[in-house]
C-alpha atoms as a PDB file:
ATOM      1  CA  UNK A   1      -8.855   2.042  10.770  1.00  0.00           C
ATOM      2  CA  UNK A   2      -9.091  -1.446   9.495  1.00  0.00           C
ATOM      3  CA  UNK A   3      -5.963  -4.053  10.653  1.00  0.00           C
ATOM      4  CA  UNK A   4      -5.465  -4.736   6.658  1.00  0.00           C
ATOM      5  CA  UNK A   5      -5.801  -0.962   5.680  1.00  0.00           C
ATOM      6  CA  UNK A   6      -2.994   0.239   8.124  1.00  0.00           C
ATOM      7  CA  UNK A   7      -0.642  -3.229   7.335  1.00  0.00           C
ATOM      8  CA  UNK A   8      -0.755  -2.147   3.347  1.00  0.00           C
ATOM      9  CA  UNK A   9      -0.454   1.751   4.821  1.00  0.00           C
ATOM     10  CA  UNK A  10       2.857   0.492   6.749  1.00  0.00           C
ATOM     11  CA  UNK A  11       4.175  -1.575   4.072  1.00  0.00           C
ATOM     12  CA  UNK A  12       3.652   0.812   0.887  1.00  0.00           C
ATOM     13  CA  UNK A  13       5.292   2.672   2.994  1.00  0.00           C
ATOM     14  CA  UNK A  14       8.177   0.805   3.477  1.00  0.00           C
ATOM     15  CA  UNK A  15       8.592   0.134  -0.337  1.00  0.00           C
ATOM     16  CA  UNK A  16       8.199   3.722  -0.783  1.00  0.00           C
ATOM     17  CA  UNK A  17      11.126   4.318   1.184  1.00  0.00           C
ATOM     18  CA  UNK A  18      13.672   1.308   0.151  1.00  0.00           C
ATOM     19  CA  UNK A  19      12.555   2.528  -3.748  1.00  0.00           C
ATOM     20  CA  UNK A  20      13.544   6.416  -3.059  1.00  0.00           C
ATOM     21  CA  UNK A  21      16.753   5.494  -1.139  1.00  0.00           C
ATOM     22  CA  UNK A  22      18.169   3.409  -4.068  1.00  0.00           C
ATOM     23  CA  UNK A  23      17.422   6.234  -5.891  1.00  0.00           C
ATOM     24  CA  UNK A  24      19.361   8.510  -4.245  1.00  0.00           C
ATOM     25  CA  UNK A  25      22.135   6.481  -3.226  1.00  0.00           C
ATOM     26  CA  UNK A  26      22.872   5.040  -6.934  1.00  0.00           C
ATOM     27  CA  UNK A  27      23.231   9.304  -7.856  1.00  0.00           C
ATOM     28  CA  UNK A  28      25.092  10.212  -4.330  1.00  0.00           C
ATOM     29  CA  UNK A  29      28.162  10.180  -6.109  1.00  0.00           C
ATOM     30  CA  UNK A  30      26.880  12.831  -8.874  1.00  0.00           C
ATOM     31  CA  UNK A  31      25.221  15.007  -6.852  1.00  0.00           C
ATOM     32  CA  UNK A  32      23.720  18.546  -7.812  1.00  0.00           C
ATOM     33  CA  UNK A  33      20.483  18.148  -9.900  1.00  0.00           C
ATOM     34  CA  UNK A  34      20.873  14.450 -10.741  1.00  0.00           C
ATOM     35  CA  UNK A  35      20.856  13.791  -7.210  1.00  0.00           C
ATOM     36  CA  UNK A  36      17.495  15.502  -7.060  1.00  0.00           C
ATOM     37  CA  UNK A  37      15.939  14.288  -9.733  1.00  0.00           C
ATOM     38  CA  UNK A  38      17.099  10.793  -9.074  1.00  0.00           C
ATOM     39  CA  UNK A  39      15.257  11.433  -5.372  1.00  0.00           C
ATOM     40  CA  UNK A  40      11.733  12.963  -7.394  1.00  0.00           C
ATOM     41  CA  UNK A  41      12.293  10.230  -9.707  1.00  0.00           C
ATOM     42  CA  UNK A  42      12.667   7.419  -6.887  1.00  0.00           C
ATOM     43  CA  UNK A  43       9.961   9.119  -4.943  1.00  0.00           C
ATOM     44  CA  UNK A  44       7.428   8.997  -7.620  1.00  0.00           C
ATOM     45  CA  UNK A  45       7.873   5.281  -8.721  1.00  0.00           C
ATOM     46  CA  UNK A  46       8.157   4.764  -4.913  1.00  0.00           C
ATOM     47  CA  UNK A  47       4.620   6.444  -4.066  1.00  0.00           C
ATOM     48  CA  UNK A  48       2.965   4.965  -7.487  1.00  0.00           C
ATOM     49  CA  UNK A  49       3.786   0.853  -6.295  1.00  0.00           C
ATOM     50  CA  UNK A  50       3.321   1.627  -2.382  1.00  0.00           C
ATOM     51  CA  UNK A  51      -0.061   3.143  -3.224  1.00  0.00           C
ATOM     52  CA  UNK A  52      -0.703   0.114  -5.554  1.00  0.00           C
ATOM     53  CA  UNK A  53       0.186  -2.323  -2.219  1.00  0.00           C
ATOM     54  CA  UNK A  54      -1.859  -0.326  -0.210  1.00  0.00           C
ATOM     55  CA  UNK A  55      -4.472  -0.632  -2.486  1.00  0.00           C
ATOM     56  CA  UNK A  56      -4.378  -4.468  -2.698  1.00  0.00           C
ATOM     57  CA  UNK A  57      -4.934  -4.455   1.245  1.00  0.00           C
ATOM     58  CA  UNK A  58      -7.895  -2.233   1.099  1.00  0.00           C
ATOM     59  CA  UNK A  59      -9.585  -4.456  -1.555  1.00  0.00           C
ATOM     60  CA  UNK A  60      -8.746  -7.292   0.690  1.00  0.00           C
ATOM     61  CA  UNK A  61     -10.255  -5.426   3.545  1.00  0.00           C
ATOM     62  CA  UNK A  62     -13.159  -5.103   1.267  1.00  0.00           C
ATOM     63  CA  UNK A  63     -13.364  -8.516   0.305  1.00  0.00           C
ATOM     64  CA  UNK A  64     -13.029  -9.596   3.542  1.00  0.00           C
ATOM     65  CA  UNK A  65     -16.208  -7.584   5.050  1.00  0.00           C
ATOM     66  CA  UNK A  66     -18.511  -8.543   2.521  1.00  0.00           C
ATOM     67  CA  UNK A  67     -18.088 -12.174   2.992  1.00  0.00           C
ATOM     68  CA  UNK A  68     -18.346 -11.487   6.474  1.00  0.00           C
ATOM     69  CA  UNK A  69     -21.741  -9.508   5.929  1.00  0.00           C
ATOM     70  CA  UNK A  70     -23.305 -12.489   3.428  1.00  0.00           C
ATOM     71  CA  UNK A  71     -22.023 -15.067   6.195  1.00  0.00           C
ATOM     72  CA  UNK A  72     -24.051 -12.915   8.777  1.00  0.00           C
ATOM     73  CA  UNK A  73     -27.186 -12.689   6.805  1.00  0.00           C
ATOM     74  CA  UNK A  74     -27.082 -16.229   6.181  1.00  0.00           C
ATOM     75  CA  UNK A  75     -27.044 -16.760   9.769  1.00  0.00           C
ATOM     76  CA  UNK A  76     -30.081 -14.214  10.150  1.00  0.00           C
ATOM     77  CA  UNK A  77     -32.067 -16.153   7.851  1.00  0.00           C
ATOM     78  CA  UNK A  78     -31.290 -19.559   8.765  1.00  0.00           C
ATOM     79  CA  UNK A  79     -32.287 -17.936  12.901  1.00  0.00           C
ATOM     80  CA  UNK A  80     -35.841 -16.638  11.460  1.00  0.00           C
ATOM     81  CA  UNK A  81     -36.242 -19.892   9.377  1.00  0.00           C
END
């Protein structure tokens, strides 16, 4: 697994997590079924913007080996050349 795919893994992760525990804890007091949805709720939003950051690390992953691909071609000509 690529060091940039795993980092935006780890912290979509962690935003997933902070974003479903302020759920919860802002309906702890209520309980019952608003506690639950507040957690489905929170877990949703959570999983929608962690997947976005995880997202913006495997683009930059991408990025990253396609400049590294034209930089090695351009070494393979220049070599021939």
């Amino acid at each position: 697994m690529n060091k940039h795919l795993a980092t935006g893994i780890l912290v979509g992760g962690v935003f997933t997590g902070v974003i479903t525990w302020v759920a919860i804890t802002d309906a702890l007091a209520q309980g019952g079924l608003a506690l639950l949805a507040s957690a489905v709720f929170g877990l949703a939003a959570g999983l929608c913007i962690g997947g976005l950051i995880a997202a913006n690390f495997a683009m930059l992953a991408f990025e990253e080996s396609e400049h590294h691909a034209k930089v090695a071609e351009r070494k393979e000509i220049r070599a021939t050349t």
